[in-house]
Protein backbone atom coordinates (compact mmCIF):
# COMPACT_ATOMS: atom_id res chain seq x y z
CA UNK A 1 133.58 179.58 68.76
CA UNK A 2 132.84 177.26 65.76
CA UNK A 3 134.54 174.04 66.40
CA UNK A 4 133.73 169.94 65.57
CA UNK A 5 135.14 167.10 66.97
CA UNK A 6 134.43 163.58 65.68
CA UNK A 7 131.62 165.22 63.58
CA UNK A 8 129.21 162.70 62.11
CA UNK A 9 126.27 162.95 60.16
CA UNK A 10 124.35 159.43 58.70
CA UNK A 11 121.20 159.64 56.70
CA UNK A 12 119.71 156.63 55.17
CA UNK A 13 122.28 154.13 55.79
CA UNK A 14 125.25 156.68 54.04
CA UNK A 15 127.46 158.31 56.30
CA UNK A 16 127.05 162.12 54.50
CA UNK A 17 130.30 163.97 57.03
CA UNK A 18 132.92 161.44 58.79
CA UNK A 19 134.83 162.37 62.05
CA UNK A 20 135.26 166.28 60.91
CA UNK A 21 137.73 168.10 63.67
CA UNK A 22 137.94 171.51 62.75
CA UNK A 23 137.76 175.30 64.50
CA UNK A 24 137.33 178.36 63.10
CA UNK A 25 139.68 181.00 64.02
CA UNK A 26 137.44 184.61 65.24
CA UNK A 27 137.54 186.86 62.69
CA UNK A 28 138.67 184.87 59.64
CA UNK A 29 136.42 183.43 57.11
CA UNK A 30 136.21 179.84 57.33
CA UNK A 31 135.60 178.52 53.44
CA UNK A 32 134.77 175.10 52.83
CA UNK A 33 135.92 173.44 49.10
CA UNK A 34 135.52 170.07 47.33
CA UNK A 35 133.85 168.50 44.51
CA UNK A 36 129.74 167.95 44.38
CA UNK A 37 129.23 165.61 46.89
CA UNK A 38 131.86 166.05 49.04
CA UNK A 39 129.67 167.13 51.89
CA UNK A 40 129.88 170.86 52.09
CA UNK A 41 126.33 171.75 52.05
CA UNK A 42 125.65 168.92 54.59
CA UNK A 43 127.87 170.95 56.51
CA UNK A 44 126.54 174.18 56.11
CA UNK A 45 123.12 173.05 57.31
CA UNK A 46 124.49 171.06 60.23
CA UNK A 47 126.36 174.56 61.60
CA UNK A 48 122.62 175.70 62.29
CA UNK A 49 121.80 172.57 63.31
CA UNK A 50 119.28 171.53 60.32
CA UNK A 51 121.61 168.41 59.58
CA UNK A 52 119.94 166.00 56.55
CA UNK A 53 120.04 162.99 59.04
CA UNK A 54 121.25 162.30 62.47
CA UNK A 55 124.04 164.18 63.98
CA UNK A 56 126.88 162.54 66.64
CA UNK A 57 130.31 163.31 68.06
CA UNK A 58 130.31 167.52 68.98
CA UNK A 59 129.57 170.12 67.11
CA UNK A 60 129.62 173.69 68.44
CA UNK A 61 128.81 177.21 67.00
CA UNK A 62 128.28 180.34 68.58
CA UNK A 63 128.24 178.79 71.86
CA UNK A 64 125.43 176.06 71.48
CA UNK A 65 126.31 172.22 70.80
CA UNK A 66 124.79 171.69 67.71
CA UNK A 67 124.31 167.91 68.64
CA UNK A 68 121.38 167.12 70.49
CA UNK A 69 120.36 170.48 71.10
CA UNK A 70 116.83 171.58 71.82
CA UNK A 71 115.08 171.81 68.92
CA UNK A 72 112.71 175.23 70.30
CA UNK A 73 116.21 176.59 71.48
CA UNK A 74 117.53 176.00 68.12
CA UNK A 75 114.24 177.54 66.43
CA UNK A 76 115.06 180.66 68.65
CA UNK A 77 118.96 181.26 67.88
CA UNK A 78 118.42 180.94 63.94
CA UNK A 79 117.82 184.08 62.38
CA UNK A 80 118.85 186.10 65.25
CA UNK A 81 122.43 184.40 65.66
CA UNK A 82 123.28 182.42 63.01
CA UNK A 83 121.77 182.96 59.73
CA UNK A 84 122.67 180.58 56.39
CA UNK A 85 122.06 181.66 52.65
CA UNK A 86 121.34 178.39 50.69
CA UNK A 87 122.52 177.29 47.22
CA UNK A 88 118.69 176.83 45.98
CA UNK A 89 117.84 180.55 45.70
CA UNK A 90 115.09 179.82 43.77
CA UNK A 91 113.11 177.57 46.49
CA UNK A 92 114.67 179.90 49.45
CA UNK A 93 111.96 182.89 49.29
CA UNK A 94 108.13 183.02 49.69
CA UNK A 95 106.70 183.25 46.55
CA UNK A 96 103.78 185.08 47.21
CA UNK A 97 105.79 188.29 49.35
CA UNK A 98 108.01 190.68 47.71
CA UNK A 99 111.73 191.10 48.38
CA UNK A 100 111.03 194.04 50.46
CA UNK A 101 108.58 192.10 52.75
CA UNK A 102 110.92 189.00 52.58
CA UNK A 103 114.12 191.13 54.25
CA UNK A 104 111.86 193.48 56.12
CA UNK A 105 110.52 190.20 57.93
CA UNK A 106 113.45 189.02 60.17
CA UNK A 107 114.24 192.71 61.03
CA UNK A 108 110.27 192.92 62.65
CA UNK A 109 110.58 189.38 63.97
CA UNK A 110 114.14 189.67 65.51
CA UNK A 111 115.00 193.30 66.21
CA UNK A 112 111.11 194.28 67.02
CA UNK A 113 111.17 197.33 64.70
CA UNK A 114 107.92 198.44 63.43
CA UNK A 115 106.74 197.89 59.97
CA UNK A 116 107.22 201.40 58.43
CA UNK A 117 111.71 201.18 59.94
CA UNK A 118 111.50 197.68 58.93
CA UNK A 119 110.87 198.80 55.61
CA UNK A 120 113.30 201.52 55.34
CA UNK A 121 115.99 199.71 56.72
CA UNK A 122 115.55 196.70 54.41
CA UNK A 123 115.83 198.94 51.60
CA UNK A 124 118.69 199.92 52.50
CA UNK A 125 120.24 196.62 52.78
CA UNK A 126 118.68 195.43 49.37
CA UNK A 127 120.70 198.72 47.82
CA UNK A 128 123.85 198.47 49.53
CA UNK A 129 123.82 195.04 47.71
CA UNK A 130 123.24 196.63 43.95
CA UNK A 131 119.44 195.99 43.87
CA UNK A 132 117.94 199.65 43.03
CA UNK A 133 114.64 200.49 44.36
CA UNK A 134 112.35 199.16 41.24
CA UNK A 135 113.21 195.38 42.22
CA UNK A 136 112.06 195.93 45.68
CA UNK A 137 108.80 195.64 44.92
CA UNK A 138 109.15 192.32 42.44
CA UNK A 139 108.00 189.30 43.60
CA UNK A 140 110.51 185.87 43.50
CA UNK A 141 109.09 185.12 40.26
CA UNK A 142 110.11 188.15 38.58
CA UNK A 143 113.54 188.25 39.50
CA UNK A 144 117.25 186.37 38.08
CA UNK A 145 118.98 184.13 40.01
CA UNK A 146 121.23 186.33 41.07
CA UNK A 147 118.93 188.93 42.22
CA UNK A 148 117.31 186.44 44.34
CA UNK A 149 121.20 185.54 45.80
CA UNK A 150 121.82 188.83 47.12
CA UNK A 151 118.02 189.30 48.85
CA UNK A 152 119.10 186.65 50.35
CA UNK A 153 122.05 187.71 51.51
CA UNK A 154 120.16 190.95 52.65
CA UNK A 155 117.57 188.60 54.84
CA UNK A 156 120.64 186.92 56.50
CA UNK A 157 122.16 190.20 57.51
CA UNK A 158 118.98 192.02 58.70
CA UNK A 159 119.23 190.86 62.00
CA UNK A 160 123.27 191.22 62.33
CA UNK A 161 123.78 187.62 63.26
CA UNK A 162 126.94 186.18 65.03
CA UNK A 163 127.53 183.56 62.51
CA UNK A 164 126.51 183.21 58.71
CA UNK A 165 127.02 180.81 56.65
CA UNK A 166 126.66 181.31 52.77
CA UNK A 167 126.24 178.18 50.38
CA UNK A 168 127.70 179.01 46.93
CA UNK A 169 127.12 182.78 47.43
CA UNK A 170 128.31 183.95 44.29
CA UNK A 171 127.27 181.32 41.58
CA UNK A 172 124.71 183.12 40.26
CA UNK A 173 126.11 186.62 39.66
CA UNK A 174 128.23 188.35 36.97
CA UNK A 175 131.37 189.63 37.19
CA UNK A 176 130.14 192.92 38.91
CA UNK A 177 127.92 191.57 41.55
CA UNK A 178 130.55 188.85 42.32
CA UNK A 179 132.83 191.66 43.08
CA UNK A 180 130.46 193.88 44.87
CA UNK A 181 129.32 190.76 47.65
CA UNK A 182 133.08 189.82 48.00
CA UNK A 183 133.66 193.17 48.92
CA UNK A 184 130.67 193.15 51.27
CA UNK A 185 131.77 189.59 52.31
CA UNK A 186 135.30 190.73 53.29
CA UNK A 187 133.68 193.86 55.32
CA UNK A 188 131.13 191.48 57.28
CA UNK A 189 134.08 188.91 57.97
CA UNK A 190 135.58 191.58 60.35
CA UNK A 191 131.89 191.86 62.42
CA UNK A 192 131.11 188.26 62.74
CA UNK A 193 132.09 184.70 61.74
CA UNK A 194 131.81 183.88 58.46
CA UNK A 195 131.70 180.45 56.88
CA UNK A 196 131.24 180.39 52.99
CA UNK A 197 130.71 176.98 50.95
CA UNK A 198 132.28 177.44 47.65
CA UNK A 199 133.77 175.71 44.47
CA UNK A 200 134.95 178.86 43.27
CA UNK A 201 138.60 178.74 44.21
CA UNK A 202 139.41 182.43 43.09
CA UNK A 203 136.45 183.13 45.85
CA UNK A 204 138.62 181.55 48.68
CA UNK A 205 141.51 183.01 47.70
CA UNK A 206 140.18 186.81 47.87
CA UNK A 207 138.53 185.90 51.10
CA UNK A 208 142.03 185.13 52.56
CA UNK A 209 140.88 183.09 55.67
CA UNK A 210 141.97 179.62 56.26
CA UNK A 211 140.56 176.61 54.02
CA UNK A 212 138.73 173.33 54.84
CA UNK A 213 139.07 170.90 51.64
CA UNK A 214 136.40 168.00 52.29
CA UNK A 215 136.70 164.90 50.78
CA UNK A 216 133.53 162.51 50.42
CA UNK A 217 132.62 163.75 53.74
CA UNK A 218 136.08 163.99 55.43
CA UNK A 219 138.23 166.68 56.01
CA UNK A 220 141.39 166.09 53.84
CA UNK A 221 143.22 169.29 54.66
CA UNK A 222 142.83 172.87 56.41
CA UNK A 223 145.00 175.81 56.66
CA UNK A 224 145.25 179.49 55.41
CA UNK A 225 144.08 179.95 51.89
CA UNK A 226 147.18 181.62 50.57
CA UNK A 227 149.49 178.23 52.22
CA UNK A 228 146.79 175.28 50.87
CA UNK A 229 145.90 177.22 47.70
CA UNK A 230 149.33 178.16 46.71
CA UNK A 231 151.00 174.85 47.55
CA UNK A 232 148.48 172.02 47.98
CA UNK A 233 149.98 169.12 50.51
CA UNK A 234 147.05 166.78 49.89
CA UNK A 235 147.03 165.06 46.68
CA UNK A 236 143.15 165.69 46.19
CA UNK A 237 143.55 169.25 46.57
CA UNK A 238 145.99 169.61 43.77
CA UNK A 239 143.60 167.80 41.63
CA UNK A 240 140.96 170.61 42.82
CA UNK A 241 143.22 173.42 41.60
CA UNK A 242 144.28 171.80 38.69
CA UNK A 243 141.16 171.61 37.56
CA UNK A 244 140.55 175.39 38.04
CA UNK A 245 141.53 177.55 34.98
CA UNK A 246 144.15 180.15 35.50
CA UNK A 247 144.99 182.44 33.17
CA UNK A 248 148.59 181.78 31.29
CA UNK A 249 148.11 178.73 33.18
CA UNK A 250 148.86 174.42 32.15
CA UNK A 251 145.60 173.13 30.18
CA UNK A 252 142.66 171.55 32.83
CA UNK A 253 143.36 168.24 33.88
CA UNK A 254 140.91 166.44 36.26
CA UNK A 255 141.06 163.52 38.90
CA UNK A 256 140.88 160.14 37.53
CA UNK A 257 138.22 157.84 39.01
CA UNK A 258 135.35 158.52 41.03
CA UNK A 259 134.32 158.86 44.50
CA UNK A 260 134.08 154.74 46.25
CA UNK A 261 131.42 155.28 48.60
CA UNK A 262 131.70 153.09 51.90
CA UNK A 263 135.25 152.64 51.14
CA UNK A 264 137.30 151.47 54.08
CA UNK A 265 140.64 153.43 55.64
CA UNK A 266 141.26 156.83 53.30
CA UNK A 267 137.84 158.16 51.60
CA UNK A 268 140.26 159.31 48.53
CA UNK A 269 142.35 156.20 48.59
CA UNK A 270 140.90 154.79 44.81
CA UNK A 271 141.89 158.05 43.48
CA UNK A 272 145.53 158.65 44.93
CA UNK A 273 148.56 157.76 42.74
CA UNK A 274 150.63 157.64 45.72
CA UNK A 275 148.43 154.96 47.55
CA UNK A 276 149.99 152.29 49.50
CA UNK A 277 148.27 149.11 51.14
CA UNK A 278 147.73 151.14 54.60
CA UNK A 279 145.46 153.50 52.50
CA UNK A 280 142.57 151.31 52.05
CA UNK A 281 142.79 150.08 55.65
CA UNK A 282 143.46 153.07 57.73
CA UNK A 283 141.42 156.34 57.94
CA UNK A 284 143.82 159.43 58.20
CA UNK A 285 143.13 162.20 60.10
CA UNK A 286 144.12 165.75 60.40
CA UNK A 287 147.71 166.25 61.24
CA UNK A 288 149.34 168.83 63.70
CA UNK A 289 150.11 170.37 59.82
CA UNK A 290 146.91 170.03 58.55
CA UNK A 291 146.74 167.16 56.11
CA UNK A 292 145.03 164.33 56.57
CA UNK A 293 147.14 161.73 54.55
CA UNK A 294 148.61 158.55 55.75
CA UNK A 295 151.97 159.25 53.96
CA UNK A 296 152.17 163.15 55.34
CA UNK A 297 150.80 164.76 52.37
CA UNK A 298 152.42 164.65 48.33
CA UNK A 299 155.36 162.35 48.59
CA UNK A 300 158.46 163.22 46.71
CA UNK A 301 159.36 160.58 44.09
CA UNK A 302 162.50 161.93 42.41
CA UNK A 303 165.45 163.76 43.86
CA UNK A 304 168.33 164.82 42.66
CA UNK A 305 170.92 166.42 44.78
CA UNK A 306 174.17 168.26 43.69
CA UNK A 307 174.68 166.50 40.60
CA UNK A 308 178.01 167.08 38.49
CA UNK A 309 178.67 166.32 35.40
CA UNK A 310 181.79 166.79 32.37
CA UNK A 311 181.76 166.14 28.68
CA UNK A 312 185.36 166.30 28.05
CA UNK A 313 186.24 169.62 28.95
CA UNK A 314 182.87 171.45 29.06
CA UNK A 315 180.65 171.23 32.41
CA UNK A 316 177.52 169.98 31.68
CA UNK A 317 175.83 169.81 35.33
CA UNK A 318 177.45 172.09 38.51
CA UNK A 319 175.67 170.86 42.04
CA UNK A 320 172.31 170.66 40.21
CA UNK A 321 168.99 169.77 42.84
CA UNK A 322 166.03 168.82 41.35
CA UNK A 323 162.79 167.77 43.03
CA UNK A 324 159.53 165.61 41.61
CA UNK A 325 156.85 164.99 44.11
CA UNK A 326 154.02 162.01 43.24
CA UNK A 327 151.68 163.43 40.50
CA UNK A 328 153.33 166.24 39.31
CA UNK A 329 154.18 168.20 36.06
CA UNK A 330 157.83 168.92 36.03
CA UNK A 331 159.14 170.69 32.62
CA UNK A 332 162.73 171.22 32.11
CA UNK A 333 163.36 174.19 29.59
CA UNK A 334 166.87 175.05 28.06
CA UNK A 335 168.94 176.04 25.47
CA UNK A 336 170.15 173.72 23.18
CA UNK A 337 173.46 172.16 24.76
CA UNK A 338 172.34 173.07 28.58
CA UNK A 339 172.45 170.02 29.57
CA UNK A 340 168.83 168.73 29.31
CA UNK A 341 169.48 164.93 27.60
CA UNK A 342 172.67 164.79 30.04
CA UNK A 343 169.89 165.18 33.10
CA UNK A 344 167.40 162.88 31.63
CA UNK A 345 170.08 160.23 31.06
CA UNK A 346 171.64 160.67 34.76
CA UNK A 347 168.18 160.43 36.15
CA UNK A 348 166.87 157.16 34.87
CA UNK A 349 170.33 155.57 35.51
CA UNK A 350 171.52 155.62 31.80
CA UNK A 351 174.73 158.10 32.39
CA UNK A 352 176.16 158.27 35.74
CA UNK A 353 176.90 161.74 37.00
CA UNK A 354 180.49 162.11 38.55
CA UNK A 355 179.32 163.57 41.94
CA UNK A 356 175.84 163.59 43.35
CA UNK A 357 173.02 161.15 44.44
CA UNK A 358 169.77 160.15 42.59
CA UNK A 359 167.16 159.05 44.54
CA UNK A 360 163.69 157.43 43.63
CA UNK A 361 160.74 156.51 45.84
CA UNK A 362 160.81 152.78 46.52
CA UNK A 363 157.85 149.99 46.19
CA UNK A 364 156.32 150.02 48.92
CA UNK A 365 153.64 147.57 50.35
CA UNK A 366 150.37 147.89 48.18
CA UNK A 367 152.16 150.90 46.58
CA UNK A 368 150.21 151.88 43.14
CA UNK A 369 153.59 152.63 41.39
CA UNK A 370 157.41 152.95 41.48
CA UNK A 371 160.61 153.68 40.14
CA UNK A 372 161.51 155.56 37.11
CA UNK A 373 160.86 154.71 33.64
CA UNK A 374 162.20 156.73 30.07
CA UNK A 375 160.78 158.15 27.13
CA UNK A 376 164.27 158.85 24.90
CA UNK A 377 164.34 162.29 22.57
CA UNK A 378 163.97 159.74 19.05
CA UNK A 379 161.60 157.03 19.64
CA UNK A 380 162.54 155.56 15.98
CA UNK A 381 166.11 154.86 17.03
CA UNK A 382 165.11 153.32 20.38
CA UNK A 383 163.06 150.60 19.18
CA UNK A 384 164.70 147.73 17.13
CA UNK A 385 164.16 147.38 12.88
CA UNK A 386 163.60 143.74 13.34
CA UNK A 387 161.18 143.72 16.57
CA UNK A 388 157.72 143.60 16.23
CA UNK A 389 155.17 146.06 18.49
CA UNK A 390 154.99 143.58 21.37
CA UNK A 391 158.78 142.82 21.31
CA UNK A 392 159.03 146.81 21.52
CA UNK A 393 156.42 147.42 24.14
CA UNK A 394 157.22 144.19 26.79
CA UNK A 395 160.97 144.24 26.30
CA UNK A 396 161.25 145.95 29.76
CA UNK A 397 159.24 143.06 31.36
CA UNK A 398 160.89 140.45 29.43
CA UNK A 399 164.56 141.19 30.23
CA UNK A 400 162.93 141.29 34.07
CA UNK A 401 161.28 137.99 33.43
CA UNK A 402 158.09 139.55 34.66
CA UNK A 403 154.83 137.46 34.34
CA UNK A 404 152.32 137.76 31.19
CA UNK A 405 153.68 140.46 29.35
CA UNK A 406 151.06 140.07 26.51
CA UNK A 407 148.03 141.38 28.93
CA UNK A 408 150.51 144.51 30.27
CA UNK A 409 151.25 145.02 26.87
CA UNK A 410 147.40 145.20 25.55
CA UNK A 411 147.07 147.33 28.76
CA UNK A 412 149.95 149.86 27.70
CA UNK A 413 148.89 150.49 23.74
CA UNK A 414 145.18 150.98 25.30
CA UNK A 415 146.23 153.61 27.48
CA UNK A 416 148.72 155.39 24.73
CA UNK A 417 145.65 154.86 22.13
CA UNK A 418 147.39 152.30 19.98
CA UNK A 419 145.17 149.31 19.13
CA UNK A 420 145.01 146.80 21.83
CA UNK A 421 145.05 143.93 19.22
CA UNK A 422 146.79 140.76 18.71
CA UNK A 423 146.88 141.99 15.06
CA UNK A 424 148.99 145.27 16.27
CA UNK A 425 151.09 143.36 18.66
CA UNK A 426 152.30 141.37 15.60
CA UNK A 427 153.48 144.30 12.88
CA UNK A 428 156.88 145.12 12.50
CA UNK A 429 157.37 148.16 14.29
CA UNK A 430 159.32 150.37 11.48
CA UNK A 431 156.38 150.04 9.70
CA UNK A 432 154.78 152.59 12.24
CA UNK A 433 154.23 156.24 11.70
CA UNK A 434 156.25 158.55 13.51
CA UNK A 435 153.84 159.51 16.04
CA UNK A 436 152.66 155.98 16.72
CA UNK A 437 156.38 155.47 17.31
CA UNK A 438 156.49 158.42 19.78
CA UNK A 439 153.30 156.62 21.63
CA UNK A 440 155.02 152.96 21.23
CA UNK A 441 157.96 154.60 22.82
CA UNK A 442 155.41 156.23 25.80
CA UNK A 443 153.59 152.69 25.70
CA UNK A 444 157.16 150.42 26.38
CA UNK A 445 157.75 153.42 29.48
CA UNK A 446 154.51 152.68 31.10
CA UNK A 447 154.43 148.91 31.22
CA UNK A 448 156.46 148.68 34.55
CA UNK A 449 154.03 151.18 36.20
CA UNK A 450 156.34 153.64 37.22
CA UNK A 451 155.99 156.34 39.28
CA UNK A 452 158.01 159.00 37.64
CA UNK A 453 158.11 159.16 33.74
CA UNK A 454 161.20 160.91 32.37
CA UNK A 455 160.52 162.12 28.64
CA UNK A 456 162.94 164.07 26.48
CA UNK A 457 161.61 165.93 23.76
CA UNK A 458 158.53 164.06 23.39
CA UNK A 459 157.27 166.08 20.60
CA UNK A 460 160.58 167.21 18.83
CA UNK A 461 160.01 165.85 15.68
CA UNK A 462 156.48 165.71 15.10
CA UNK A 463 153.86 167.92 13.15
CA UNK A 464 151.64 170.39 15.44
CA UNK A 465 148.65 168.08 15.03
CA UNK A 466 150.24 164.77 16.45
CA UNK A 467 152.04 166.95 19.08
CA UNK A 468 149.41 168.25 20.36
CA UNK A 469 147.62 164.96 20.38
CA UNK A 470 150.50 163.34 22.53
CA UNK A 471 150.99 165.79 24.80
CA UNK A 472 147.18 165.76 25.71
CA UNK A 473 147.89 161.94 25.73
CA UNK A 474 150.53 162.35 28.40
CA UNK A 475 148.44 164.28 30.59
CA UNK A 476 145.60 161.75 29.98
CA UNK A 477 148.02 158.92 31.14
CA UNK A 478 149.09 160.68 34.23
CA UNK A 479 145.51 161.45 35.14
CA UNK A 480 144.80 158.34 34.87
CA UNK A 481 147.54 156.63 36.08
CA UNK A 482 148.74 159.15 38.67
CA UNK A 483 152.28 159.38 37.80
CA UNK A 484 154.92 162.18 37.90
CA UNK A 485 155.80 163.71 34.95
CA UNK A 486 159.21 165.26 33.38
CA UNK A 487 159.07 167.19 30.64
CA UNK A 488 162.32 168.42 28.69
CA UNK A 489 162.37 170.75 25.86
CA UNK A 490 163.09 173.72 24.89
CA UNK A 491 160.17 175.16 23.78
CA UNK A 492 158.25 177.30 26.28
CA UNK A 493 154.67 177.47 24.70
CA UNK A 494 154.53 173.43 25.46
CA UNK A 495 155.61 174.22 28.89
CA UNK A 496 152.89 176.60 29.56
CA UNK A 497 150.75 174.46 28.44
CA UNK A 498 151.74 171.45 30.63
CA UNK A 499 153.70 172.42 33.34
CA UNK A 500 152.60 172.16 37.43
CA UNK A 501 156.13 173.68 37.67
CA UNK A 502 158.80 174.89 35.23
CA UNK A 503 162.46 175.22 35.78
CA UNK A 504 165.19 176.35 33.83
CA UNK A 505 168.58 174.70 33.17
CA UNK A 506 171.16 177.19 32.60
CA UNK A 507 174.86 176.92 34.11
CA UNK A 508 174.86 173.79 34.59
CA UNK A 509 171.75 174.52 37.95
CA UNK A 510 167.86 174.60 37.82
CA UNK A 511 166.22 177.75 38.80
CA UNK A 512 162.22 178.58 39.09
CA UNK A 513 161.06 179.70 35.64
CA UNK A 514 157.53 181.01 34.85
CA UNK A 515 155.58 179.57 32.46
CA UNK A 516 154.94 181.89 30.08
């Protein structure tokens, strides 16, 4: 069994893993995913009980508890039951022996076999893992990084051990030798337990066991691969796979902000656009679902539920349902006349639907952002002739009679890439370019922080260049701020481009679309 409860380690005042409660199920690869620093090698070492610091709460693998065991004990089970590969390859082997000697070693040490089967056997492992006979002999020195990863590998499995535990096992190898350890990797899965630290996400997915996601040493959310990979509940874990390329996939986007170290209540809190004031007070742990999130995983912000709508005879909407959860990139593709403005309009509250229900997330305590703001199809004929930029920009917050709407102001042309002048605050806005209009338009939507930005045909009538610069600046604005995005237009090459999810309107319903 491979199991921790209330898992700790602290080294040098930092707490490096934080109350982990996890168990592996037998059989099924365990892989553990995060950023740099979110603790998984820190874990991999503490599973063979060679923690960087001191251990507390339980730990158990293979039958031993890891915590507080007998260090001579420990000394004896390594190698022989549990076995780790670590990241460094190059610092892992003896310089001065020979990858022969180096995987012939455990099997004399471990199994007793004499030097002559040692050596035959080990060259059989160090084959069956694509390195030919001619490297056997090489010393560390000599060989890639890669070669060095799978000798490695052989040395673990010399001595057949109960558990192994591979750190980054494929980071150093090509296409081919990535594919030839997975498949050896999926074969050893089914003869002992197998626990593989990876950023490679295509990695965990092929491996097909369940998923630990670890968070700046917490565990943030667990499950099978194909349920957390597929559709993420935590909103860290989306930002992992976002940041993954796919192929025909939306362009990377990261996760704004950086890990707070010491941080009270949620490790990821600074980072969440769905935060509320509980967040930075209250540590989350693992639910009975497997998400470790104070608000039970990605909220939903918008909904939309069996919406109707006429235009004089024709029926625009029929018992539409639309869903946007916290963070997300929803695009709304169409034919011209489907009905796309109509939705945009019924969703911020502009055109009232004749049957159906809207419904928005509301402000809650500490909450980082809420409501619904608009970004119309023609920015030019939304903004005024006589208003200047900041009448433009604050007019939300001055019909609300919010306070100091010149600093949100300076704050909303910064973050659309306008200048954050007095000067600029000052022009007459139909003196602007049509794509500083578009952003001015972006700019007046994000000054009441909103949690779900509606924009219809951002890009419609701009050249490529400055549509391709404010699309990248919408995705840049909800990475930063964390907001939901909803894209309409028409054109399917943007979606792809942009799109978490893409649906089509047609008939008057939404219906899963691919991007593509």
């Amino acid at each position: 069994m491979l199991a921790a409860r209330d898992f700790c380690v602290e080294a040098d005042g930092r707490q490096l893993l934080r109350d982990l409660r996890f168990q592996a199920r037998p059989g099924v690869p365990l892989v553990i995913i995060g950023e740099s620093g979110a603790g998984k090698s820190t874990l991999a070492r503490a599973l063979l009980g060679m923690a960087p610091g001191r251990g507390s709460g339980r730990l158990y693998a293979g039958g031993i508890e890891l915590v507080g065991a007998d260090q001579a004990a420990l000394r004896r089970w390594r190698g022989r039951c549990a076995a780790l590969v670590p990241q460094a390859v190059h610092d892992a082997l003896n310089p001065q022996h020979t990858l022969l000697e180096q995987v012939a070693a455990p099997l004399r040490r471990h199994l007793g076999l004499r030097r002559g089967a040692a050596a035959l056997a080990a060259a059989d492992l160090l084959a069956s893992l694509g390195l030919e006979p001619g490297l056997h002999g090489r010393y560390p020195a000599q060989c890639s990084g890669g070669q060095l990863q799978r000798a490695l590998l052989a040395a673990a499995l010399a001595p057949s051990p109960a558990l192994l535990v591979l750190d980054e096992p494929t980071s150093a190898l090509d296409p081919a030798a990535a594919a030839l350890v997975l498949a050896r990797l999926r074969a050893e899965a089914a003869r002992r337990q197998l626990v593989v630290v990876t950023h490679d996400l295509d990695l965990a997915r092929a491996l097909d066991g369940d998923v630990l996601v670890l968070y700046g040493g917490c565990a943030v959310e667990t499950g099978p691969a194909a349920a957390v990979l597929e559709a993420p509940r935590h909103p860290y874990t989306r930002g992992l796979l976002r940041a993954w390329p796919r192929e025909h996939g939306k362009d990377l986007q990261g996760i704004a902000g950086v890990h707070q170290e010491g941080a009270r209540g949620c490790a990821f809190a600074n980072r969440c656009g769905q935060r509320i004031g509980r967040c930075g007070e209250e540590v989350p742990a693992l639910d009975a679902t497997g998400v470790a999130c104070l608000r039970g995983g990605i909220v939903t912000v918008l909904a939309a539920r069996a919406l109707h709508k006429r235009l004089g005879r024709q029926t625009v909407l029929a018992g539409l349902d639309l869903d946007v959860q916290a963070g997300e990139t929803v695009v709304v593709v169409g034919a011209s006349g489907a009905g796309k403005s109509t939705l945009a309009r019924i969703l911020v509250g502009l055109l009232a639907a004749d049957a159906g229900s809207v419904h928005t997330a509301a402000r809650e305590d500490g909450a980082a952002a809420a409501g619904v703001a608009y970004v119309p199809q023609h920015a030019a004929a939304s903004v005024a002739g006589h208003f200047t930029v900041f009448d433009a920009v604050a007019e939300p917050l001055v019909i609300a009679g919010a306070p100091a709407p010149r600093a949100a102001a300076l704050r909303a042309l910064a973050d659309v890439r306008l200048p954050a002048t007095e000067a600029f605050l000052a022009r007459p806005a139909r003196g602007l370019s049509g794509g500083e209009l578009q952003r001015l338009a972006i700019a007046r939507a994000l000054i009441g922080d909103p949690a779900v930005l509606v924009a219809d045909e951002p890009t419609a009538a701009l050249d490529a260049s400055v549509q391709a610069k404010v699309l990248r600046l919408l995705l840049d604005v909800q990475e930063a701020r964390g907001l939901a995005l909803l894209l309409i237009t028409h054109n399917m090459r943007i979606a792809r481009h942009v799109a978490d999810r893409v649906v089509r309107l047609e008939h008057g319903r939404c219906a899963a679309a691919a991007p593509g």
